[in-house]
C-alpha atoms as a PDB file:
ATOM      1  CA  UNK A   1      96.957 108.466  96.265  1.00  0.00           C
ATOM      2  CA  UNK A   2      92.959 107.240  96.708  1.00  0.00           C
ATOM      3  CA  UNK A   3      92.384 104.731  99.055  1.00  0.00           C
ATOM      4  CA  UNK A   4      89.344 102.547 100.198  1.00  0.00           C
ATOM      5  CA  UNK A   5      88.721 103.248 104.470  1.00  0.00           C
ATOM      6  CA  UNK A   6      86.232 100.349 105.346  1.00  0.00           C
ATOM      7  CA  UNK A   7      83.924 101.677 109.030  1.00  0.00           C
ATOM      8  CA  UNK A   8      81.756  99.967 110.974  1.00  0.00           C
ATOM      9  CA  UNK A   9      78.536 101.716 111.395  1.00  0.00           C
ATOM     10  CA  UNK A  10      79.197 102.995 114.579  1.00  0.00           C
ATOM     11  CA  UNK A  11      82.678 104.590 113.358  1.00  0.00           C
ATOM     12  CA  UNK A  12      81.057 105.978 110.483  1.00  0.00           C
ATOM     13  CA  UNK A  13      78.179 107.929 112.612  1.00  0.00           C
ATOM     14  CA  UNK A  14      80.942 108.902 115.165  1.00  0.00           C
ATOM     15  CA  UNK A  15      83.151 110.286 112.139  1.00  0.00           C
ATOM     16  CA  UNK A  16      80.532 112.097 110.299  1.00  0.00           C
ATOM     17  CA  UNK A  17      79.137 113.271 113.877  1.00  0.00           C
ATOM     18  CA  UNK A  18      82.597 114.520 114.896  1.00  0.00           C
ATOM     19  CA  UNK A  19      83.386 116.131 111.473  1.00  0.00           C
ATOM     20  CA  UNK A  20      80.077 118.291 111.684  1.00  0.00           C
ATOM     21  CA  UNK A  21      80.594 119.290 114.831  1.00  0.00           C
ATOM     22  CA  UNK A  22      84.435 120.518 113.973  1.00  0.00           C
ATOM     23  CA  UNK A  23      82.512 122.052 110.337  1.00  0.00           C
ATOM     24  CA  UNK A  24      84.873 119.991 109.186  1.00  0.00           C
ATOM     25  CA  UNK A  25      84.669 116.635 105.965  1.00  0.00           C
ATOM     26  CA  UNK A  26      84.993 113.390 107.521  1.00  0.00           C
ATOM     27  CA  UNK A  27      87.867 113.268 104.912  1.00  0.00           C
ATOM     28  CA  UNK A  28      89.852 116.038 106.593  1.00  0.00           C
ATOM     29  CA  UNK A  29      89.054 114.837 110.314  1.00  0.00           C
ATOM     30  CA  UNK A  30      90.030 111.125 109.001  1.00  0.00           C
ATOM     31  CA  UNK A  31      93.295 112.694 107.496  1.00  0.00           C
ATOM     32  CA  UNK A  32      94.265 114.636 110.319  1.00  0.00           C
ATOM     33  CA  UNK A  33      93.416 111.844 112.709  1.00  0.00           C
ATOM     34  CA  UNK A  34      96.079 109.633 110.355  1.00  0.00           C
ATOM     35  CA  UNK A  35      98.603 112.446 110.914  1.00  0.00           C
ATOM     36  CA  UNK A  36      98.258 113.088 114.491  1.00  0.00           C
ATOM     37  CA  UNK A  37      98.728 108.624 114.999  1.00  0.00           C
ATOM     38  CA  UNK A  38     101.648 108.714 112.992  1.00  0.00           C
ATOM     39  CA  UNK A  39     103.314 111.623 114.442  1.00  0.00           C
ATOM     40  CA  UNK A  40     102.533 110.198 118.436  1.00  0.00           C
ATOM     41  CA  UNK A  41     104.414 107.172 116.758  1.00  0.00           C
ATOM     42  CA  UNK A  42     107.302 108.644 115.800  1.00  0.00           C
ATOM     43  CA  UNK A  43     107.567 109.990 118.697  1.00  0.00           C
ATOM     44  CA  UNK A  44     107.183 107.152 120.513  1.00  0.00           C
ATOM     45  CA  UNK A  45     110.393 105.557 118.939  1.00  0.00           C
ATOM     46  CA  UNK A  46     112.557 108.359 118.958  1.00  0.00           C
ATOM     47  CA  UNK A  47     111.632 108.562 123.107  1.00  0.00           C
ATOM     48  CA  UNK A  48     112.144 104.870 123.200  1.00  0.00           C
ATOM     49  CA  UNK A  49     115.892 105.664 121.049  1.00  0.00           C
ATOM     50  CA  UNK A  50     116.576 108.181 123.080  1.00  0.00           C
ATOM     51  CA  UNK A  51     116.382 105.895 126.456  1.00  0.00           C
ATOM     52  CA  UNK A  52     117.810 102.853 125.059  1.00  0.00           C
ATOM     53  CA  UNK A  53     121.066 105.406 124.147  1.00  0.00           C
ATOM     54  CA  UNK A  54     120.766 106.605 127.636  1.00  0.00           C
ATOM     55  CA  UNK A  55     120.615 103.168 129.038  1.00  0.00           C
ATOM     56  CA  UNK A  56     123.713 102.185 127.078  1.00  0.00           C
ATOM     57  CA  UNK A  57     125.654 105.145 127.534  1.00  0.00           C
ATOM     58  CA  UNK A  58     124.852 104.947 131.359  1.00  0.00           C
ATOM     59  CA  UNK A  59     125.087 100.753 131.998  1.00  0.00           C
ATOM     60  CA  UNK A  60     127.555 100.482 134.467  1.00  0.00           C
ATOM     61  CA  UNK A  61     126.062 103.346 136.460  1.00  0.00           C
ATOM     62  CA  UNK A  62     122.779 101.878 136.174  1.00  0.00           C
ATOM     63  CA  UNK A  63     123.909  98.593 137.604  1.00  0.00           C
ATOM     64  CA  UNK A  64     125.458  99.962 140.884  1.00  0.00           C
ATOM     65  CA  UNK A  65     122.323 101.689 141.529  1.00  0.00           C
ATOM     66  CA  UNK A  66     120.975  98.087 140.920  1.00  0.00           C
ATOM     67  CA  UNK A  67     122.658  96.275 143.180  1.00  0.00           C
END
């Protein structure tokens, strides 16, 4: 699937800079750079899941230690 990615100057020197210095497109870096943000969010919501199961599971027990 193509798609348009509008920079600012400064991101586009700081891309193209970047991508040189990894020998590297500033397609690829771009593309990995998408990868890498969606897989820290992901993981983000299956920590945040995880706790809210936690929290549940553990309620009462939580709210003696509250108190």
């Amino acid at each position: 699937m193509a798609m348009t990615l509008r920079l600012s100057d400064d991101e586009q020197r700081a891309l193209r800079e970047r991508a040189a210095s990894e020998g590297m497109s500033m397609q690829d870096v771009a593309r990995r750079a998408i990868r890498d943000y969606v897989a820290r969010s992901e993981h983000r919501d299956r920590v945040a899941a995880a706790a809210d199961l936690i929290l549940d599971a553990h309620a009462d027990a939580i709210d003696r230690l509250g108190q």
